[in-house]
N, C-alpha and C. Protein backbone atom coordinates (compact mmCIF):
# COMPACT_ATOMS: atom_id res chain seq x y z
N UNK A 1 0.83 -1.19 0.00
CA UNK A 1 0.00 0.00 0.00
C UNK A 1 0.87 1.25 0.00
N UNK A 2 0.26 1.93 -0.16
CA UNK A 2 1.13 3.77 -0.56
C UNK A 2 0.95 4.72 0.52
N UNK A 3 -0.16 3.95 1.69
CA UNK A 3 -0.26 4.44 2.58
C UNK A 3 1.12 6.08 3.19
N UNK A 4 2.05 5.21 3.80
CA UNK A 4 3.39 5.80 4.15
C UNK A 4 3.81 6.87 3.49
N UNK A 5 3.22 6.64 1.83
CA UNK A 5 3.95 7.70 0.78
C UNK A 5 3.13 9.11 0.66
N UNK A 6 1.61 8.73 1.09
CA UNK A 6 0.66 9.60 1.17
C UNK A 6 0.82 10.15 2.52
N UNK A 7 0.94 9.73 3.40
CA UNK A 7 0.87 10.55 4.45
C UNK A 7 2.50 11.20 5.00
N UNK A 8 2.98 11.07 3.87
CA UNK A 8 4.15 12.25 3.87
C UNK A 8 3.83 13.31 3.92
N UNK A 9 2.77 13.67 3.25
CA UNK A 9 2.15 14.89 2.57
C UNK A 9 1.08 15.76 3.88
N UNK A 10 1.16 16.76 3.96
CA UNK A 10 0.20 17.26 5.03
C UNK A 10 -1.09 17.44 4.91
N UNK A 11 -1.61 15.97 4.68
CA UNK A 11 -2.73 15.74 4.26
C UNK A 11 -4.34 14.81 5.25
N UNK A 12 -5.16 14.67 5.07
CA UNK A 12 -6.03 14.02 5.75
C UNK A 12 -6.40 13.14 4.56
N UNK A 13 -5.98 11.60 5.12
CA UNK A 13 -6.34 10.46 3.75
C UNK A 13 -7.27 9.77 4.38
N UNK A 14 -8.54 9.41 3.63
CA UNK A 14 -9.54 8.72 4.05
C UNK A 14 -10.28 8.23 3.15
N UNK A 15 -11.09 7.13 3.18
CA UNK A 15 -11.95 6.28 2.40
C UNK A 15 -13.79 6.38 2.61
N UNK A 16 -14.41 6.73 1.59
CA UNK A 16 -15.65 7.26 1.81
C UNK A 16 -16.74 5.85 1.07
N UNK A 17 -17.40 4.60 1.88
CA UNK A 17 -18.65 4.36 1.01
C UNK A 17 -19.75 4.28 1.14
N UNK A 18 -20.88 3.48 0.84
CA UNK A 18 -21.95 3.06 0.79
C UNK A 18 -22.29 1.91 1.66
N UNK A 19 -21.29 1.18 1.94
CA UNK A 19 -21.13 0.27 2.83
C UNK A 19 -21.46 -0.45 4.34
N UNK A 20 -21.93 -0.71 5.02
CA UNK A 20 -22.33 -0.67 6.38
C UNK A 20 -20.92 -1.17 7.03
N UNK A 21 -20.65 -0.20 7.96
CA UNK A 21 -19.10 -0.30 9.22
C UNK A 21 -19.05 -2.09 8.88
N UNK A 22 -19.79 -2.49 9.36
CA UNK A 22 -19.51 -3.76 9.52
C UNK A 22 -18.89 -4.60 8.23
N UNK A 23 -19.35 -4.35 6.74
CA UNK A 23 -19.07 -4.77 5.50
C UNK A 23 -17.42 -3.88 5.41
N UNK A 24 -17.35 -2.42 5.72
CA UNK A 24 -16.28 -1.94 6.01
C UNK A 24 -14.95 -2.62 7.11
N UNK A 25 -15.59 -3.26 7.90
CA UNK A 25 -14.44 -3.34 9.30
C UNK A 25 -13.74 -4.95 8.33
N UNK A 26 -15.07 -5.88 7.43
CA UNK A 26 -14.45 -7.22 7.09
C UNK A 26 -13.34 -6.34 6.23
N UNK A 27 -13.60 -5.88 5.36
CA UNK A 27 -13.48 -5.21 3.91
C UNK A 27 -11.73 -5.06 4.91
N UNK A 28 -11.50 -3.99 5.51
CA UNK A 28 -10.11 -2.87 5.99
C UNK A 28 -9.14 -4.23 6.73
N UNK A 29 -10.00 -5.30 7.32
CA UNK A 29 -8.94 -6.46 7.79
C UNK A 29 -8.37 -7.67 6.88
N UNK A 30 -9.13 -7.56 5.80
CA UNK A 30 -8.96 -8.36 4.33
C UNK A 30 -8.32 -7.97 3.97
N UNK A 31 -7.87 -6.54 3.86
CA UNK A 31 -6.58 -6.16 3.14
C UNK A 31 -5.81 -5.25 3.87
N UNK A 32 -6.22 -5.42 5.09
CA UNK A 32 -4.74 -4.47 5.85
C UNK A 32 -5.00 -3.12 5.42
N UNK A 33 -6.31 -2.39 5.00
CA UNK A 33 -6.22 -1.08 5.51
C UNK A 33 -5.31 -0.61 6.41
N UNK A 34 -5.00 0.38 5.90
CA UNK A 34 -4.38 1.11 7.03
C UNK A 34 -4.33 3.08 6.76
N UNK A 35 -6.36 3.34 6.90
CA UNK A 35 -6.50 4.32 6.37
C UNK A 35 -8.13 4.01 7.16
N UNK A 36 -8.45 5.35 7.46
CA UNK A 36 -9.50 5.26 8.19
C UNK A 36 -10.66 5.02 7.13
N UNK A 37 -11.84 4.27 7.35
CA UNK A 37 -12.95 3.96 5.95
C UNK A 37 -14.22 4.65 6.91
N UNK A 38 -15.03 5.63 5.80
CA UNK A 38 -16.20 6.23 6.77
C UNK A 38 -17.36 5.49 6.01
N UNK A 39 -18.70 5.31 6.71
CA UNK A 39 -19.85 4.56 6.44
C UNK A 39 -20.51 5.29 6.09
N UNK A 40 -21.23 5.34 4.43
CA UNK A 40 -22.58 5.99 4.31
C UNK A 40 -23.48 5.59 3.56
N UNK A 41 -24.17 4.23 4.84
CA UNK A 41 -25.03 3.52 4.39
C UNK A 41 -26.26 4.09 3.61
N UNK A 42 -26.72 5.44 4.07
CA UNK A 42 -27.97 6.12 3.65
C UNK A 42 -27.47 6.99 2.34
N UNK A 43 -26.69 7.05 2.11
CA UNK A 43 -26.14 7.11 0.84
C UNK A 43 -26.04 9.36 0.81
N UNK A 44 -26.16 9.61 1.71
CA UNK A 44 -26.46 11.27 1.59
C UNK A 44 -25.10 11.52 1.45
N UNK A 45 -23.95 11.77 2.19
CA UNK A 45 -23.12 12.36 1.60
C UNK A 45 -22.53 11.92 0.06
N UNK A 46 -22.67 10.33 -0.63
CA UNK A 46 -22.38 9.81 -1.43
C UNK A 46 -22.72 10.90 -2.62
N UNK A 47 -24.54 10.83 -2.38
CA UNK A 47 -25.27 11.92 -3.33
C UNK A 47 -24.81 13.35 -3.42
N UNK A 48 -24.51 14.02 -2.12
CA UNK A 48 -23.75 15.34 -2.24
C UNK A 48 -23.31 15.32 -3.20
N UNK A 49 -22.09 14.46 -2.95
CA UNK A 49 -20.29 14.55 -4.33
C UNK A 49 -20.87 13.80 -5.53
N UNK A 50 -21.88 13.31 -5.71
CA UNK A 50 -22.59 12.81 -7.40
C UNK A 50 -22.03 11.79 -7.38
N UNK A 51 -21.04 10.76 -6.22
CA UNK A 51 -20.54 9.26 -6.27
C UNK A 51 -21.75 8.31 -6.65
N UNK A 52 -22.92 8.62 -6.19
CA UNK A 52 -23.95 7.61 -6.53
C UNK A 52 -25.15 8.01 -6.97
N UNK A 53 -25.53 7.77 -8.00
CA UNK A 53 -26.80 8.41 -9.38
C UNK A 53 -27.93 7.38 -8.04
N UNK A 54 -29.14 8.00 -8.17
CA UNK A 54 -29.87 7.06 -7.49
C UNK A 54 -30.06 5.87 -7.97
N UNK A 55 -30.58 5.52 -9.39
CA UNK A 55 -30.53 4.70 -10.27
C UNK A 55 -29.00 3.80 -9.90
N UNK A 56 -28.27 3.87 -9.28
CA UNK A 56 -27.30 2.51 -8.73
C UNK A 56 -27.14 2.66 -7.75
N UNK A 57 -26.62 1.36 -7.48
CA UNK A 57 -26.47 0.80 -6.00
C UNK A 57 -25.13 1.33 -5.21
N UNK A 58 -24.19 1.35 -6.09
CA UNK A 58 -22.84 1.51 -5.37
C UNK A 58 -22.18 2.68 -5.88
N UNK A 59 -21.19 3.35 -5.44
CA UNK A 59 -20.71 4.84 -4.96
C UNK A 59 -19.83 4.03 -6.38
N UNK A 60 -19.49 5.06 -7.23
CA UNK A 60 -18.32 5.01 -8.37
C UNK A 60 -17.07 5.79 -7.84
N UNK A 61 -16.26 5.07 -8.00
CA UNK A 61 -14.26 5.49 -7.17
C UNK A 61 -13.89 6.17 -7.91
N UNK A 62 -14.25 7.63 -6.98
CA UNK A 62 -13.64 8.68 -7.55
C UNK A 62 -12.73 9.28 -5.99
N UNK A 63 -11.47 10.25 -6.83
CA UNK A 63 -10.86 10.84 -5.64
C UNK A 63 -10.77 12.37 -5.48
N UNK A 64 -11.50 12.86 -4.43
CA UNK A 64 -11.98 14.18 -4.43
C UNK A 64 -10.53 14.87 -3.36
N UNK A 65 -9.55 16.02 -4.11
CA UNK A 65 -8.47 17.02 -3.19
C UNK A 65 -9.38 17.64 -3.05
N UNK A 66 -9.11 18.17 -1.52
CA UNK A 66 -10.07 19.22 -1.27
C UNK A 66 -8.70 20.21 -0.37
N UNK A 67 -8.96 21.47 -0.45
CA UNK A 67 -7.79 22.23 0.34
C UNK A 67 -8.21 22.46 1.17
N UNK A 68 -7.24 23.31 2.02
CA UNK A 68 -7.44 23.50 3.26
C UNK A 68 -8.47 24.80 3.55
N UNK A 69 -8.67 25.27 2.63
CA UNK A 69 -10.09 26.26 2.35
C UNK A 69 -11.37 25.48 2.30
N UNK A 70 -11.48 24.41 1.80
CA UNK A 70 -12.64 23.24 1.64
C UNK A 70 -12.85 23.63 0.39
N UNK A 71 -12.19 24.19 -0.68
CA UNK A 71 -12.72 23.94 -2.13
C UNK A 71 -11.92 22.73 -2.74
N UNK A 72 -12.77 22.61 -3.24
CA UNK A 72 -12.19 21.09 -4.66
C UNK A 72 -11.19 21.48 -5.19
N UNK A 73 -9.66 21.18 -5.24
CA UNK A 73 -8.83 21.52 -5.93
C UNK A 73 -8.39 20.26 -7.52
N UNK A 74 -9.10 19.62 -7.51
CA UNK A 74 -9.48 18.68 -7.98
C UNK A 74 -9.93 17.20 -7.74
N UNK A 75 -10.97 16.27 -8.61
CA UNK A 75 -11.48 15.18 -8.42
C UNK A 75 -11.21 14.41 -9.82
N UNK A 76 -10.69 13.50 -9.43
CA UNK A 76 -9.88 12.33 -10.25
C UNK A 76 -11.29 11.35 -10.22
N UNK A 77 -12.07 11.02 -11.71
CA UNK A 77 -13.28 10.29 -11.71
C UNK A 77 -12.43 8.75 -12.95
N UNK A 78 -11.07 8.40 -12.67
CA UNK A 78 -11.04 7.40 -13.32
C UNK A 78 -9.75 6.64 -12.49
N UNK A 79 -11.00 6.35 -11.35
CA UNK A 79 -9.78 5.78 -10.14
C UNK A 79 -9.56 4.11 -10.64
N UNK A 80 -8.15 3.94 -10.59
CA UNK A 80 -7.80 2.49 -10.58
C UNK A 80 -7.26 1.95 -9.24
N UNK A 81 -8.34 1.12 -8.69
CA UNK A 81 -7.56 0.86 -7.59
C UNK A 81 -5.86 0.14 -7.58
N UNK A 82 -5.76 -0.93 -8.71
CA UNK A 82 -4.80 -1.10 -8.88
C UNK A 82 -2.86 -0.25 -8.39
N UNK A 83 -3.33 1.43 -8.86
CA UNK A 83 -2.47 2.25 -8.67
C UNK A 83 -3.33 3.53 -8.05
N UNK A 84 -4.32 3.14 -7.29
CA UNK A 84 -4.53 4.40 -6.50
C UNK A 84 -3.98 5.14 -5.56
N UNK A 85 -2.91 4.55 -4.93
CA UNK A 85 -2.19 4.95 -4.44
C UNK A 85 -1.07 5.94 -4.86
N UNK A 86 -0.42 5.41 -5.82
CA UNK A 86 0.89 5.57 -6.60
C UNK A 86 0.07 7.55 -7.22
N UNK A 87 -1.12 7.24 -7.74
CA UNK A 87 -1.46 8.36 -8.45
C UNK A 87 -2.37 9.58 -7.56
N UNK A 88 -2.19 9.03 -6.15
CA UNK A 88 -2.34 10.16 -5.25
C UNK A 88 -1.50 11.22 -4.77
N UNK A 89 -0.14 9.99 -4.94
CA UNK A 89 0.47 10.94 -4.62
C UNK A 89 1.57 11.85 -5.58
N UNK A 90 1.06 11.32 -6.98
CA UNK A 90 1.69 12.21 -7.77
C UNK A 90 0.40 13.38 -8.18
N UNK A 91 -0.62 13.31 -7.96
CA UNK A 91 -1.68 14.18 -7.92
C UNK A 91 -0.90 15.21 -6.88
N UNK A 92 -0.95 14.72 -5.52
CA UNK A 92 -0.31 15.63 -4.70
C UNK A 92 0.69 16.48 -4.84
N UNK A 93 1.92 16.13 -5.53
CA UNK A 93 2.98 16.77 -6.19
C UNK A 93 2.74 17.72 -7.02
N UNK A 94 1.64 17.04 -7.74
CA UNK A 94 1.23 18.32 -9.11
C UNK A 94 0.51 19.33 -8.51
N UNK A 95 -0.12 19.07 -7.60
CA UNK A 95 -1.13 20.49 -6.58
C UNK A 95 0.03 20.98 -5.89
N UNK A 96 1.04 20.42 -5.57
CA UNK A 96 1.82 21.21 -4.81
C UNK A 96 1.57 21.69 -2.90
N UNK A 97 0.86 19.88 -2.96
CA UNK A 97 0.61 20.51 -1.72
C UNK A 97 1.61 20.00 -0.88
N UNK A 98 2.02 20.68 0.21
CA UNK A 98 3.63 20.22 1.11
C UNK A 98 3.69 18.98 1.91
N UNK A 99 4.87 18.93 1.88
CA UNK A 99 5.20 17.50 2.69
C UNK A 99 5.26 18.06 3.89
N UNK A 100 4.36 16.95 4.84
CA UNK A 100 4.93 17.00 6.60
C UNK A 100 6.67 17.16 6.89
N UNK A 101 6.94 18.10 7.81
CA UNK A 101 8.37 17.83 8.15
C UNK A 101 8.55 16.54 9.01
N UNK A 102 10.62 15.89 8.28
CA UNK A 102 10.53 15.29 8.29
C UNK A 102 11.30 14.97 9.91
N UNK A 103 10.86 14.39 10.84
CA UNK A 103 11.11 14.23 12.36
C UNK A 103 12.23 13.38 12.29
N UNK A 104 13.42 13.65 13.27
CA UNK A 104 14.50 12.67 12.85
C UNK A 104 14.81 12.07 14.57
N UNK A 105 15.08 11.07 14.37
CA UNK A 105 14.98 9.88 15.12
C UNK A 105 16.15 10.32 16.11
N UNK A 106 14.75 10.56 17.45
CA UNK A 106 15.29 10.70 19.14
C UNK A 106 16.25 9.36 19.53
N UNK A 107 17.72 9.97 20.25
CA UNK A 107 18.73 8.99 20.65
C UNK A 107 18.20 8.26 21.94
C-alpha cells in the first residue's frame, strides 16, 4: 500500500462508502487497511459529491483534493484501484501541496 507515501504529505487520507461499518471493518482487515474507511449507508453524503446516481447501488471510485479552504482543488473520476495509491500521490505533487516535516529519530 502507498499508505506511508501519502501521508508524507500534510494531508487528511480517508476512504468514503456506501457500505455498512460492519461490511467496512471485514473489507479494511482483508486487506490491511491502514486508512481510516467512513460509512454511508444512507447514501447522503455519497449523493452530495454525485458518487452515486440514485438509479445505482454503489458509490463510483472517484478521488476528491479538497484544500485546506474546503474547495475542490481537484477530483480524479477514473480511479484504478490497482495504482490508487501511486497516483495520489503524484496528484499531490502536481497540486503542490507540502510534505509534513521530516522528524529525525530521538537517541
Amino acid at each position: 500500500m502507498s499508505g506511508d507515501a501519502i501521508r508524507a504529505f500534510n494531508v487528511v487520507h480517508f476512504a468514503a462508502s456506501v457500505d455498512t461499518p460492519e461490511n467496512l471493518a471485514r473489507f479494511a482487515e482483508k486487506l490491511g487497511v491502514d486508512y481510516p474507511l467512513l460509512s454511508d449507508p444512507a447514501r447522503e453524503v455519497a449523493r452530495a459529491y454525485g458518487v452515486v446516481p440514485d438509479e445505482q447501488s454503489y458509490a463510483v471510485r472517484w478521488t476528491f483534493y479538497i484544500g485546506v479552504d474546503g474547495k475542490i482543488l481537484y477530483i480524479d473520476k477514473e480511479v484504478s484501484p490497482a495504482n490508487a495509491g501511486q497516483a495520489i500521490v503524484n496528484k499531490l505533487v502536481e497540486l503542490g501541496v507540502e510534505r509534513r516535516p521530516v522528524r529525525k529519530a530521538s537517541r
